[in-house]
C-alpha atoms as a PDB file:
ATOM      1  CA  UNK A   1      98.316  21.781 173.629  1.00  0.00           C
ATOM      2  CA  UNK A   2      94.762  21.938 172.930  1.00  0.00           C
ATOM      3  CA  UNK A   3      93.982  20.221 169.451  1.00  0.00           C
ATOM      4  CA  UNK A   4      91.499  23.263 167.579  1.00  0.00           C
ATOM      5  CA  UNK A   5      89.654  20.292 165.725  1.00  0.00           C
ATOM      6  CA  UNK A   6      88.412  19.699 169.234  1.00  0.00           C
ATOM      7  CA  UNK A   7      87.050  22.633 170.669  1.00  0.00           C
ATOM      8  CA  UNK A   8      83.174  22.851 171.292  1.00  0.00           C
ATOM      9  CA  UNK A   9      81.476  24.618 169.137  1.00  0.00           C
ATOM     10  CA  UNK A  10      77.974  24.699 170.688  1.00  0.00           C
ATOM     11  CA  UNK A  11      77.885  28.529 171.708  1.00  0.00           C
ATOM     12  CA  UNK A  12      79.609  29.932 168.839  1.00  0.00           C
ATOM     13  CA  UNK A  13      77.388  27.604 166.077  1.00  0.00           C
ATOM     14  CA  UNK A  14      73.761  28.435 168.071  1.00  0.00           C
ATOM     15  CA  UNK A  15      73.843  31.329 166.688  1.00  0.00           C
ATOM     16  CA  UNK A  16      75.456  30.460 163.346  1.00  0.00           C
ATOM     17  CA  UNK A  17      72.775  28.205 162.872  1.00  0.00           C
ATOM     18  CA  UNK A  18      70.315  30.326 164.808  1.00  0.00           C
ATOM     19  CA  UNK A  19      68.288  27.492 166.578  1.00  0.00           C
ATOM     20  CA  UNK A  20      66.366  29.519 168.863  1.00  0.00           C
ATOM     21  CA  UNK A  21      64.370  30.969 165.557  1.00  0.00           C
ATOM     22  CA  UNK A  22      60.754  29.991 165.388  1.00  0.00           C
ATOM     23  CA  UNK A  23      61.145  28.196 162.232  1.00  0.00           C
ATOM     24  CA  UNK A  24      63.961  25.822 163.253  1.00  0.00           C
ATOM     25  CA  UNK A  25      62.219  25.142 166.108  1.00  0.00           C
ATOM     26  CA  UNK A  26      59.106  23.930 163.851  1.00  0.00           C
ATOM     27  CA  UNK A  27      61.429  21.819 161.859  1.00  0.00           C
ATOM     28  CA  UNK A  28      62.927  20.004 165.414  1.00  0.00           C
ATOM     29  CA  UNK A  29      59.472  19.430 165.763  1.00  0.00           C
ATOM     30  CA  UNK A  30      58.926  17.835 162.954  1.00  0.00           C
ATOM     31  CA  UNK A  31      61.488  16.005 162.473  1.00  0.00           C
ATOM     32  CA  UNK A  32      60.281  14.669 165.718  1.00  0.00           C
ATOM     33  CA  UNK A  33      56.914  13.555 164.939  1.00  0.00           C
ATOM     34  CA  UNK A  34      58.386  12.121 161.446  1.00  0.00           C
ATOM     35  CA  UNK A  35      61.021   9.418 163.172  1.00  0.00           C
ATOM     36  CA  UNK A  36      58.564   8.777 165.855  1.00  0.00           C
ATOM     37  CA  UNK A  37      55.947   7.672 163.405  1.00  0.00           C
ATOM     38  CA  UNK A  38      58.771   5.848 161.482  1.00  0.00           C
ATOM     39  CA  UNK A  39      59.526   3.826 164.473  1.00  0.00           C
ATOM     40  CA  UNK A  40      56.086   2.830 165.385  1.00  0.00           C
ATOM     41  CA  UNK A  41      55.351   1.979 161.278  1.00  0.00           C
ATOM     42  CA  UNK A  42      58.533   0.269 160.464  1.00  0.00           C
ATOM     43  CA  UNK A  43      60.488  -0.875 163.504  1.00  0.00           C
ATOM     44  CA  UNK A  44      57.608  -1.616 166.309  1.00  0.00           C
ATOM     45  CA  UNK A  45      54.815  -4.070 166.364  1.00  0.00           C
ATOM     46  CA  UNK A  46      51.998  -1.993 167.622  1.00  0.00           C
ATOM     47  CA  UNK A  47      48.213  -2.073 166.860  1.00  0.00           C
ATOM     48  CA  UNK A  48      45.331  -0.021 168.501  1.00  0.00           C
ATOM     49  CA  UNK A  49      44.882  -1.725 171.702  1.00  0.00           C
ATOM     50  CA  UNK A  50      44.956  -0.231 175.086  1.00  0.00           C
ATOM     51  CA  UNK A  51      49.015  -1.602 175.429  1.00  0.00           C
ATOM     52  CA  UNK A  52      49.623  -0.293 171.879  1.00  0.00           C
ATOM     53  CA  UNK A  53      48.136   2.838 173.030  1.00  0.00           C
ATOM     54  CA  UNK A  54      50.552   3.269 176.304  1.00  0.00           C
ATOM     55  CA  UNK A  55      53.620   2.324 173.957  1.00  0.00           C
ATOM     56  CA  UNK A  56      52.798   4.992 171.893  1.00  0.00           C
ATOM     57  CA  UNK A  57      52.088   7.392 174.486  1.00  0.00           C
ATOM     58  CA  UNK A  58      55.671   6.636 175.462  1.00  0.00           C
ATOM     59  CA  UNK A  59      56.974   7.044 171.974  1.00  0.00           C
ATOM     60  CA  UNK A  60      55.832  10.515 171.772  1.00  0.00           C
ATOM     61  CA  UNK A  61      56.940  11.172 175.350  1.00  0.00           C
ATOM     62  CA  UNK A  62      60.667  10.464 174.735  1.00  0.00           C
ATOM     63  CA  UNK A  63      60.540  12.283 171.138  1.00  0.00           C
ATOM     64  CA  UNK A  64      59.503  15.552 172.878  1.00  0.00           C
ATOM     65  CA  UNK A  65      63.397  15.775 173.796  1.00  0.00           C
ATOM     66  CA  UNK A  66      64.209  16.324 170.033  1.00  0.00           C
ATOM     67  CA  UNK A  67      62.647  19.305 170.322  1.00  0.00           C
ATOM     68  CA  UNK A  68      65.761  20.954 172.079  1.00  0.00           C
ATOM     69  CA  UNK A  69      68.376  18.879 170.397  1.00  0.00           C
ATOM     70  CA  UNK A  70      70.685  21.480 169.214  1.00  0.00           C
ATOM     71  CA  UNK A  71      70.271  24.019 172.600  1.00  0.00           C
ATOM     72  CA  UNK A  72      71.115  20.382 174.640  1.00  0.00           C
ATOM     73  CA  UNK A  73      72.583  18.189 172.285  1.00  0.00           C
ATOM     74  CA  UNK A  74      74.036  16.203 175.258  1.00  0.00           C
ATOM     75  CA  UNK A  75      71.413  15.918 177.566  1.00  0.00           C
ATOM     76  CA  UNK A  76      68.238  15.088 174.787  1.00  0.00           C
ATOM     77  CA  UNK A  77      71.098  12.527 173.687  1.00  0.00           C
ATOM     78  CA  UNK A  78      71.109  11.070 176.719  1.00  0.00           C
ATOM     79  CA  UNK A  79      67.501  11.241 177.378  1.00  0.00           C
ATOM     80  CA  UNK A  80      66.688   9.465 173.779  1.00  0.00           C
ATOM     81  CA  UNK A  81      69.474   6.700 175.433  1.00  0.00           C
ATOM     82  CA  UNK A  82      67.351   6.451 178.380  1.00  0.00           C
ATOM     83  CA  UNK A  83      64.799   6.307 176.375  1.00  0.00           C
ATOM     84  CA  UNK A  84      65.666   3.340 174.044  1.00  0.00           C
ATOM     85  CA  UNK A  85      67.255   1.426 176.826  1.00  0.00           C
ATOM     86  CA  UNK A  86      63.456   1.472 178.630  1.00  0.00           C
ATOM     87  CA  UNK A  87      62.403   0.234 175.474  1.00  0.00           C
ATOM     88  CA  UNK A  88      64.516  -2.405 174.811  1.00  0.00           C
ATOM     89  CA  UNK A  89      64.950  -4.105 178.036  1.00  0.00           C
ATOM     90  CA  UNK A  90      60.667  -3.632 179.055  1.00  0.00           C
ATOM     91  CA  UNK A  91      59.011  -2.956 175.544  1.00  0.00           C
ATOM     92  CA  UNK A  92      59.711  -5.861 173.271  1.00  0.00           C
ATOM     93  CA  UNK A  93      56.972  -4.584 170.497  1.00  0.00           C
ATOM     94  CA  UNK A  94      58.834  -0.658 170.654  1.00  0.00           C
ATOM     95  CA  UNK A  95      61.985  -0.675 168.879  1.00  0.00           C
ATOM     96  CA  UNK A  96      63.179   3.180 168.631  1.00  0.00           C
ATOM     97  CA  UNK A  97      65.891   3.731 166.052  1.00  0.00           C
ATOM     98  CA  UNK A  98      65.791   6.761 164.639  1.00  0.00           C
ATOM     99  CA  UNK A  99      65.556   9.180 167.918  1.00  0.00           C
ATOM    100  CA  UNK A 100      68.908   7.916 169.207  1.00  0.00           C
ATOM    101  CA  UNK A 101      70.795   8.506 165.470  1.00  0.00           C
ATOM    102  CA  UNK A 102      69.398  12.315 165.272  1.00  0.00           C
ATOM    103  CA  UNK A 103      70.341  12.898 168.987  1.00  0.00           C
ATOM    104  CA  UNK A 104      73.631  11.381 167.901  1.00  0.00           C
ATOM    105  CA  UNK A 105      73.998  13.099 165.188  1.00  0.00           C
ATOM    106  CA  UNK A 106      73.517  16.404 166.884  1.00  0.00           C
ATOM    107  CA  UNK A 107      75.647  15.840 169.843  1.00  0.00           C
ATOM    108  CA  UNK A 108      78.832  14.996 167.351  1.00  0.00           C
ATOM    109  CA  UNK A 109      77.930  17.986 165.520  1.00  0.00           C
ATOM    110  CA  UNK A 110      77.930  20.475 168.336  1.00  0.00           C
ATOM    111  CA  UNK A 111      80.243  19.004 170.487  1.00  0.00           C
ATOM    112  CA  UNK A 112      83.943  17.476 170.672  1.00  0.00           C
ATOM    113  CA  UNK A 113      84.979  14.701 168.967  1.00  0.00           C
ATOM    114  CA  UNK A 114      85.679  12.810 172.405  1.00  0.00           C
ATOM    115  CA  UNK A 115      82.152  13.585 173.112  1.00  0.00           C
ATOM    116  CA  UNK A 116      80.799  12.388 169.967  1.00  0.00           C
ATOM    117  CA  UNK A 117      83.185   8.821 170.019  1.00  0.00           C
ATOM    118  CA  UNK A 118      81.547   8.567 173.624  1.00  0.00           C
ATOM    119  CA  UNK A 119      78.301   9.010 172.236  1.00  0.00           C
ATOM    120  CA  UNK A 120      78.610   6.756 169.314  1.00  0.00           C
ATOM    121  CA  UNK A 121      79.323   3.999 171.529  1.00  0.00           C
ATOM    122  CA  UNK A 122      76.831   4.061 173.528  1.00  0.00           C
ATOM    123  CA  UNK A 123      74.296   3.526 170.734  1.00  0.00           C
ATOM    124  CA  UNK A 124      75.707   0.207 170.407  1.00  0.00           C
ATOM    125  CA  UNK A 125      74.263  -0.649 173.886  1.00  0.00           C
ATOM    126  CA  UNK A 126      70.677  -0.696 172.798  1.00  0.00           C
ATOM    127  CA  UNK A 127      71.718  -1.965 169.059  1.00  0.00           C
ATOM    128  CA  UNK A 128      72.730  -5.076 171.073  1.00  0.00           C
ATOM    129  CA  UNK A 129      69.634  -5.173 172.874  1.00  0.00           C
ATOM    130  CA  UNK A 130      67.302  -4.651 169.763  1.00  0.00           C
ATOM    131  CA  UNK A 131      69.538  -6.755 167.754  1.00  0.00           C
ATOM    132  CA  UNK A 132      69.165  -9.703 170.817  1.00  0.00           C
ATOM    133  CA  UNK A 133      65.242  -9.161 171.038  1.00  0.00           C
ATOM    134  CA  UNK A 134      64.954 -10.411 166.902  1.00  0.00           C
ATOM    135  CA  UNK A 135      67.014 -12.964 167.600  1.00  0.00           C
ATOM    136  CA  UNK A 136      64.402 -14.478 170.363  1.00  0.00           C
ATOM    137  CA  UNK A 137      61.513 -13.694 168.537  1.00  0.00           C
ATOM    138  CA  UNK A 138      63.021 -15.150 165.316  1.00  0.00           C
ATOM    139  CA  UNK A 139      62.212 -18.967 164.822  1.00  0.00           C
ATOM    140  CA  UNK A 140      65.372 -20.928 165.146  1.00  0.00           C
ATOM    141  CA  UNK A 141      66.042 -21.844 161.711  1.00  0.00           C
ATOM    142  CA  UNK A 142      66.725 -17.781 161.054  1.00  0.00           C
ATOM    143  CA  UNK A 143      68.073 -16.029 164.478  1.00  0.00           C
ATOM    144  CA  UNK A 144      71.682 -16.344 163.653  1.00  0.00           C
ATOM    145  CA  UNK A 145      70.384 -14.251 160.352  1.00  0.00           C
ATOM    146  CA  UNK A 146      67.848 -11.902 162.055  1.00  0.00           C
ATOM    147  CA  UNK A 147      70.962 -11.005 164.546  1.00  0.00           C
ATOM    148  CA  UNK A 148      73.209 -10.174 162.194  1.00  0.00           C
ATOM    149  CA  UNK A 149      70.973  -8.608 160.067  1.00  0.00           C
ATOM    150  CA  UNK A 150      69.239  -6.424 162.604  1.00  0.00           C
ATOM    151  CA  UNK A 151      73.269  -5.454 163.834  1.00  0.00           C
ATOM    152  CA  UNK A 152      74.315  -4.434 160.955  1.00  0.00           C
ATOM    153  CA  UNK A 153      71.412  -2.328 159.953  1.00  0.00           C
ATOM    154  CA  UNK A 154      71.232  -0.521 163.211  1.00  0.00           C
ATOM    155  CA  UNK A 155      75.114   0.059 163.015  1.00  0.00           C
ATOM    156  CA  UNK A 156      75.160   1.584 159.643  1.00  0.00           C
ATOM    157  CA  UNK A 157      72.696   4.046 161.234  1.00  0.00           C
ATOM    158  CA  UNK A 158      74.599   4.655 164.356  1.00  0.00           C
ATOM    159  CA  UNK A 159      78.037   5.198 162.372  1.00  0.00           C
ATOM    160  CA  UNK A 160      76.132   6.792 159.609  1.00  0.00           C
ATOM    161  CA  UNK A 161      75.024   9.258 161.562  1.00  0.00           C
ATOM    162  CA  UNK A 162      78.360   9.749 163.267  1.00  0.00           C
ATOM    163  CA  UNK A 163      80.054  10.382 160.014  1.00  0.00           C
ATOM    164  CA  UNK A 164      77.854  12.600 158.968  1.00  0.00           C
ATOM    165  CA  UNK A 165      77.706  14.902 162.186  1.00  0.00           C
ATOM    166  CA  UNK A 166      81.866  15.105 162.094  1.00  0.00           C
ATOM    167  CA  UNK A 167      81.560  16.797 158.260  1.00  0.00           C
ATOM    168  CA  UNK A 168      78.863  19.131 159.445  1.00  0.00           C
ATOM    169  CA  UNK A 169      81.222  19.343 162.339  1.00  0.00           C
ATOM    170  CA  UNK A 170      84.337  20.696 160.050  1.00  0.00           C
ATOM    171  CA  UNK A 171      81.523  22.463 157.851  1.00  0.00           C
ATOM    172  CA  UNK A 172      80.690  24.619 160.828  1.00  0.00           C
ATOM    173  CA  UNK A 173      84.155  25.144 162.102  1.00  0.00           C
ATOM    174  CA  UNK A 174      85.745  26.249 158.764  1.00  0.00           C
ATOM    175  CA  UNK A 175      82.969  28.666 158.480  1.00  0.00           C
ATOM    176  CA  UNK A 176      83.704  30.025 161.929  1.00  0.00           C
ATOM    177  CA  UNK A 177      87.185  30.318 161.211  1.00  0.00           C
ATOM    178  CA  UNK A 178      86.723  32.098 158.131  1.00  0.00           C
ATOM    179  CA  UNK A 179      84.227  34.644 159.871  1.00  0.00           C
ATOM    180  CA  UNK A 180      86.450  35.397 163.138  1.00  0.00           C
ATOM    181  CA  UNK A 181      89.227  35.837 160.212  1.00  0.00           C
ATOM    182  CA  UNK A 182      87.589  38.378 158.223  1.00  0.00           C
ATOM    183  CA  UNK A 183      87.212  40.065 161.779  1.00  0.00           C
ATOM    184  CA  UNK A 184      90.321  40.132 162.478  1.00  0.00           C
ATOM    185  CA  UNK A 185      91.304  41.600 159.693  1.00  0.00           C
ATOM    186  CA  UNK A 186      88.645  44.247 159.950  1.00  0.00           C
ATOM    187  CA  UNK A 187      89.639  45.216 163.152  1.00  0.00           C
ATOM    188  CA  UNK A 188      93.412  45.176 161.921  1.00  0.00           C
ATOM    189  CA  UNK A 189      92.365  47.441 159.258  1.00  0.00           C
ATOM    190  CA  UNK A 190      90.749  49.675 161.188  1.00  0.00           C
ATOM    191  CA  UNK A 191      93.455  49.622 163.867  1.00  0.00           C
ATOM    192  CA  UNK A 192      95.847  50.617 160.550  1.00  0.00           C
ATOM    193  CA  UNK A 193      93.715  53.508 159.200  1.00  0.00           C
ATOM    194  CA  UNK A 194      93.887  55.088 162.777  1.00  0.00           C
ATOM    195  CA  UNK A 195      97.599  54.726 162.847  1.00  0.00           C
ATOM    196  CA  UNK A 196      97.639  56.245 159.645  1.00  0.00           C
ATOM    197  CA  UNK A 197      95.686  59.193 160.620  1.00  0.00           C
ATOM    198  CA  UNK A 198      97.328  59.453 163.914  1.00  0.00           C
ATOM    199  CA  UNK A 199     100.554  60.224 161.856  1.00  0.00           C
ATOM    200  CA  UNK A 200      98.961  62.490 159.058  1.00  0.00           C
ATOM    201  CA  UNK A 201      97.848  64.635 161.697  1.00  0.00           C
ATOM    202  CA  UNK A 202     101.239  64.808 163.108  1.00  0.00           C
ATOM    203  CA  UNK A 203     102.977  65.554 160.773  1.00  0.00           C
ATOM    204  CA  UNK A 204     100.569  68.310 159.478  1.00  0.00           C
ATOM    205  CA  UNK A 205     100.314  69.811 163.050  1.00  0.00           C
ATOM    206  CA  UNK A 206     104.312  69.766 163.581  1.00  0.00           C
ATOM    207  CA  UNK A 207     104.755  71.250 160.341  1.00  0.00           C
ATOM    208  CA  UNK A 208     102.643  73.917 160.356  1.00  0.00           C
ATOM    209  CA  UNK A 209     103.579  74.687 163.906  1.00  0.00           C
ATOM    210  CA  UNK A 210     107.613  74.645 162.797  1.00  0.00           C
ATOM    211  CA  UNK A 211     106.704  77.220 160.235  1.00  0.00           C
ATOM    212  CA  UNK A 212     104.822  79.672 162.097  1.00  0.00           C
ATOM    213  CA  UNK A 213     107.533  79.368 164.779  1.00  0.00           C
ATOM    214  CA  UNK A 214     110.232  80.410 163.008  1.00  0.00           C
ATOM    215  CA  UNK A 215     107.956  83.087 161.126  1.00  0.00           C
ATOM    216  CA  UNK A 216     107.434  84.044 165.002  1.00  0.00           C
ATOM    217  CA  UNK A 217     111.070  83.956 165.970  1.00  0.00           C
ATOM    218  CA  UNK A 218     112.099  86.081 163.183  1.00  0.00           C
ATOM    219  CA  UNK A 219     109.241  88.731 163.300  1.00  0.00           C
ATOM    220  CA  UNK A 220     110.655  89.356 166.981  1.00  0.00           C
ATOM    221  CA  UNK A 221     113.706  89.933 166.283  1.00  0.00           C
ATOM    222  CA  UNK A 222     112.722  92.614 163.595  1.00  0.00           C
ATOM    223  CA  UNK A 223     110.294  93.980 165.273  1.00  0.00           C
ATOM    224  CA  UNK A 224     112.265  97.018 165.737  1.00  0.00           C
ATOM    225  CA  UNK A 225     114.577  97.265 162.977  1.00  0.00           C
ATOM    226  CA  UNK A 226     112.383  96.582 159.922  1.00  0.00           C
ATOM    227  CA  UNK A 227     108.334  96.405 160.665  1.00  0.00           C
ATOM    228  CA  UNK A 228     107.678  95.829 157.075  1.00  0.00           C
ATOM    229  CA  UNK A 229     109.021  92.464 157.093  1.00  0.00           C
ATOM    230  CA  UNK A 230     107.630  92.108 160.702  1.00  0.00           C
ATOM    231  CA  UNK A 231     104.098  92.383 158.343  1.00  0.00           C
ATOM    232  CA  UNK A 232     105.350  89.764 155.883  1.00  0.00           C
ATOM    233  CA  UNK A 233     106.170  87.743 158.737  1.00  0.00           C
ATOM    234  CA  UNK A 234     102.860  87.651 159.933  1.00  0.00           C
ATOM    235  CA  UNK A 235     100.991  87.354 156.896  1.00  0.00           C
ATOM    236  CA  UNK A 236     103.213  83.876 156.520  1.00  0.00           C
ATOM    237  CA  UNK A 237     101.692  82.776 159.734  1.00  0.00           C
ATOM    238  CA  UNK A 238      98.320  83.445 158.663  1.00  0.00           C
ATOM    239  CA  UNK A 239      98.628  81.508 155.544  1.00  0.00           C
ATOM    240  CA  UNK A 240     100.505  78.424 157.702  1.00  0.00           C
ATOM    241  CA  UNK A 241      97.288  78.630 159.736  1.00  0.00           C
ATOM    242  CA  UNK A 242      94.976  78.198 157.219  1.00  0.00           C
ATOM    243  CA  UNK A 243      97.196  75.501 155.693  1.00  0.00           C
ATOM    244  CA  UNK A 244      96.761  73.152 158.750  1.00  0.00           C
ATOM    245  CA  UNK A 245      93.488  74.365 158.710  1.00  0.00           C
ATOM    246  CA  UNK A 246      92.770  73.208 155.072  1.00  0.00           C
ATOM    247  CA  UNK A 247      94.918  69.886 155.739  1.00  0.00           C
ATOM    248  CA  UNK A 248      92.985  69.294 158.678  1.00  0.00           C
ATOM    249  CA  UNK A 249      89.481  70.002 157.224  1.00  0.00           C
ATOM    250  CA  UNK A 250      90.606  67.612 153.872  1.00  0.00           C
ATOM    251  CA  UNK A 251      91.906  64.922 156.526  1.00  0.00           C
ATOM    252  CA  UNK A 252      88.583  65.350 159.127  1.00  0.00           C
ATOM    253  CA  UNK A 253      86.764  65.023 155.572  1.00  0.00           C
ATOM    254  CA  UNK A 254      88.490  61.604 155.444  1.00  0.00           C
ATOM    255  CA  UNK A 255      86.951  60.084 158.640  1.00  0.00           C
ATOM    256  CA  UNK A 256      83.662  61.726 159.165  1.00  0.00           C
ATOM    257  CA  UNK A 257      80.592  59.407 159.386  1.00  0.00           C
ATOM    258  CA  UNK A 258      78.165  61.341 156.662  1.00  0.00           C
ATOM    259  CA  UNK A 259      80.541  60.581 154.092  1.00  0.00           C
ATOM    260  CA  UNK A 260      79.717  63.625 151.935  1.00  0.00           C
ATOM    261  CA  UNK A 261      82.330  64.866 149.369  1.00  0.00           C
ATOM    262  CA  UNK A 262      84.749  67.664 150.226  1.00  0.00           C
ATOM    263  CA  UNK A 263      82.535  70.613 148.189  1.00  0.00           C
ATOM    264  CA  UNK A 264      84.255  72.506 145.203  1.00  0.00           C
ATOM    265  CA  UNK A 265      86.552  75.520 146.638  1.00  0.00           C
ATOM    266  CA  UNK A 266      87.247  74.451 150.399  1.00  0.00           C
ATOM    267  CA  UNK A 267      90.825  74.553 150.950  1.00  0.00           C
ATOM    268  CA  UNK A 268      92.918  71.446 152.149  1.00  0.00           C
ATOM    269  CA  UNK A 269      93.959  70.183 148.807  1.00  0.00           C
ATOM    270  CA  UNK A 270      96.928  67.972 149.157  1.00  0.00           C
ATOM    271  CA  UNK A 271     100.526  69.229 149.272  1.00  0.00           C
ATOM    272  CA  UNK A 272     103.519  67.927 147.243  1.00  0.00           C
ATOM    273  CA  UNK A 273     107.024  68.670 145.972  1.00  0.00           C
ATOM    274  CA  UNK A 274     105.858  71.871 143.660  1.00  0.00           C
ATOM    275  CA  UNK A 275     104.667  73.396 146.610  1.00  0.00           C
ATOM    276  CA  UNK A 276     108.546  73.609 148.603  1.00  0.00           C
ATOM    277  CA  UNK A 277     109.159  76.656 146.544  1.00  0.00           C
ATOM    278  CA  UNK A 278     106.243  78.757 148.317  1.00  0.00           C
ATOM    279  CA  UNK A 279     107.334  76.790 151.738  1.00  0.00           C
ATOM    280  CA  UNK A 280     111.346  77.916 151.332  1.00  0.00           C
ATOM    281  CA  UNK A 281     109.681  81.467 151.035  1.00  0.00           C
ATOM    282  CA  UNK A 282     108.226  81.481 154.580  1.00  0.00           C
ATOM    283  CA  UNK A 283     111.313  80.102 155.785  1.00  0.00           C
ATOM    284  CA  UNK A 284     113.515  82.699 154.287  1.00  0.00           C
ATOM    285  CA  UNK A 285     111.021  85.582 155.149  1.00  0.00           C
ATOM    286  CA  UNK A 286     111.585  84.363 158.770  1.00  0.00           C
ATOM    287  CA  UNK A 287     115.321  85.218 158.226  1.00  0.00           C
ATOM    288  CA  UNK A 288     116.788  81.559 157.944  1.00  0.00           C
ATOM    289  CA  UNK A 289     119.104  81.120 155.178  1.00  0.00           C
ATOM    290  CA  UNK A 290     117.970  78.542 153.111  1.00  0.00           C
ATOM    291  CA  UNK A 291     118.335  77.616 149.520  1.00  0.00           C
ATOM    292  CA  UNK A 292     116.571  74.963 147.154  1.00  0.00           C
ATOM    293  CA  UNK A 293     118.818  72.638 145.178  1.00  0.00           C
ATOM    294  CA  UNK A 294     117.079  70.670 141.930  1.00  0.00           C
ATOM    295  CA  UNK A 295     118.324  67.880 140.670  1.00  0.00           C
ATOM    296  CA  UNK A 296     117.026  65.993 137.397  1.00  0.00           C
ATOM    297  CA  UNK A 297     113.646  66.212 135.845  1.00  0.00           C
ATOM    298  CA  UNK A 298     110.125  66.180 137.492  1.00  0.00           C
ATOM    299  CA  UNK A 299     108.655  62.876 137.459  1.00  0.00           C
ATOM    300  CA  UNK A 300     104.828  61.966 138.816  1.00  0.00           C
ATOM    301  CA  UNK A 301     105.056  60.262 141.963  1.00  0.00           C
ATOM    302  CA  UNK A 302     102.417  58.559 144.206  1.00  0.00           C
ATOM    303  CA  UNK A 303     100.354  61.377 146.060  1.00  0.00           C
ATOM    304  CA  UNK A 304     101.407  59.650 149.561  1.00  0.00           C
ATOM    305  CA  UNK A 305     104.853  59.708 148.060  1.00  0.00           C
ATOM    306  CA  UNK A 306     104.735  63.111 147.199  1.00  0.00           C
ATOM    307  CA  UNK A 307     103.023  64.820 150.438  1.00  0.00           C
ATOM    308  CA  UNK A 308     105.881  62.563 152.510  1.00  0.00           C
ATOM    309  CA  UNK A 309     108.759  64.041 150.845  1.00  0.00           C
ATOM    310  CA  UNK A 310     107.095  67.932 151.017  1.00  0.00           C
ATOM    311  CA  UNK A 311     106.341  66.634 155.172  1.00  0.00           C
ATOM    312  CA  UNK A 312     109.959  65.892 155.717  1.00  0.00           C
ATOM    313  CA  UNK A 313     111.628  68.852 153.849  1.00  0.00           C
END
């Protein structure tokens, strides 16, 4: 099973972090230009000589890459590891540091954790060769100190950066999680409120419909025998029909997109337990027996409460 701390988050946190805006891409830029000058100024030995020239040429060349760091954190890491290697094992005066700790950085922020571990130690390759170049340029008396010194310096970056990319890492994640949560739960929501409505409508269709059935059942049958109640009977189904009518307007008013207010007098107010009297009416001018028995004292009751019990009587 597939640990979740380790899946890549590259796609999902481009645009979370939205790295293909102009303005990021400025910063990459010059964040750039800033550690490249910091490794010529603090880390190199160059002057303004045609070599010097050429090394920073070079510099600059391999920085470029920084510029896409977080579209392809592994690939500019791995061009910036190139890049350092040249240096350290042909360049003696170029010492690049801090292109290799962002591009680490950004690869263990975007990427797995196996990806990141992998990535971490392979810094340590050209930390041992810059670390091995101060030892043979130190004089002999302070190597052993210039070894260690420049190793432990260079591996507080490497690791420093590396802790720092995993909490951005979880940073990122958790803030995923919590969006494709909320979501979800819209979507659920959403999926619940049609459910709902899908029922409401139901149950006012089938009522109605069970009403002016029977009203129609009955006025046949006394269609011959008694026409004035044949009348009644009708008039009942006209008023059923503009019930579902109402309940359907009141419920349509529910859902629609303009979200305007129902306006004052339009029928499809909602129905409850006082209204069973006027219901048992149609019934019993359909000719079904029916009778209403009480029990207790009225209370107030929910409105959903209420229009269930008046759906299911």
């Amino acid at each position: 099973m597939q640990n979740h701390s380790e899946v890549p988050l590259t796609v999902p946190l481009a645009g979370l972090l939205n790295i293909a805006s102009p303005p990021r891409r400025w910063r990459n830029v010059a964040l750039a230009a800033v550690c490249c000058a910091l490794d010529l100024l603090v880390f190199s030995r160059v002057g303004f000589e045609l070599a010097d020239l050429a090394i920073m040429a070079y510099a600059v060349m391999g920085y470029t890459f920084l510029g896409w760091r977080e579209r392809i954190p592994r690939i500019v890491f791995a061009a910036m590891w190139v890049h350092s290697m040249v240096a350290a094992v042909a360049i003696p005066d170029y010492r690049p540091v801090f292109g290799i700790v962002v591009a680490l950085y950004t690869v263990t922020t975007l990427t797995r954790r196996r990806v990141g571990l992998a990535a971490l130690a392979l810094t340590f390759v050209p930390t041992g060769f810059a670390a091995a170049a101060e030892f043979n340029i130190a004089s002999p008396d302070s190597a052993l100190y210039a070894l260690m010194v420049a190793m432990i310096v260079l591996s507080l970056f490497n690791v420093g950066a590396w802790l720092l990319g995993r909490r951005v890492h979880a940073n990122h994640r958790q803030v995923l999680l919590l969006e494709q949560q909320r979501e979800a739960a819209a979507r659920e929501a959403v999926a619940a409120e049609r459910r709902r409505l899908a029922g409401e409508l139901h149950d006012i269709i089938a009522h109605c419909m069970s009403v002016m059935l029977l009203q129609a059942a009955g006025a046949r049958r006394m269609l011959a025998s008694d026409p004035d109640r044949v009348a009644g009977a009708l008039e009942n189904i006209e008023r059923s029909g503009m019930q579902a009518t109402g309940e359907l307007r009141r419920l349509l008013g529910v859902i629609r997109a303009d979200g305007h207010r129902q306006t004052e007098g339009e029928p499809g107010r909602q129905y409850g337990l006082e209204d069973l009297e006027p219901l048992l009416e149609q019934v019993a001018a359909a000719g079904v027996p029916v009778r209403l028995l009480a029990h207790g004292e009225p209370g107030q009751l929910d409105p959903s409460v209420d229009l269930s019990a008046y759906r299911i009587v």
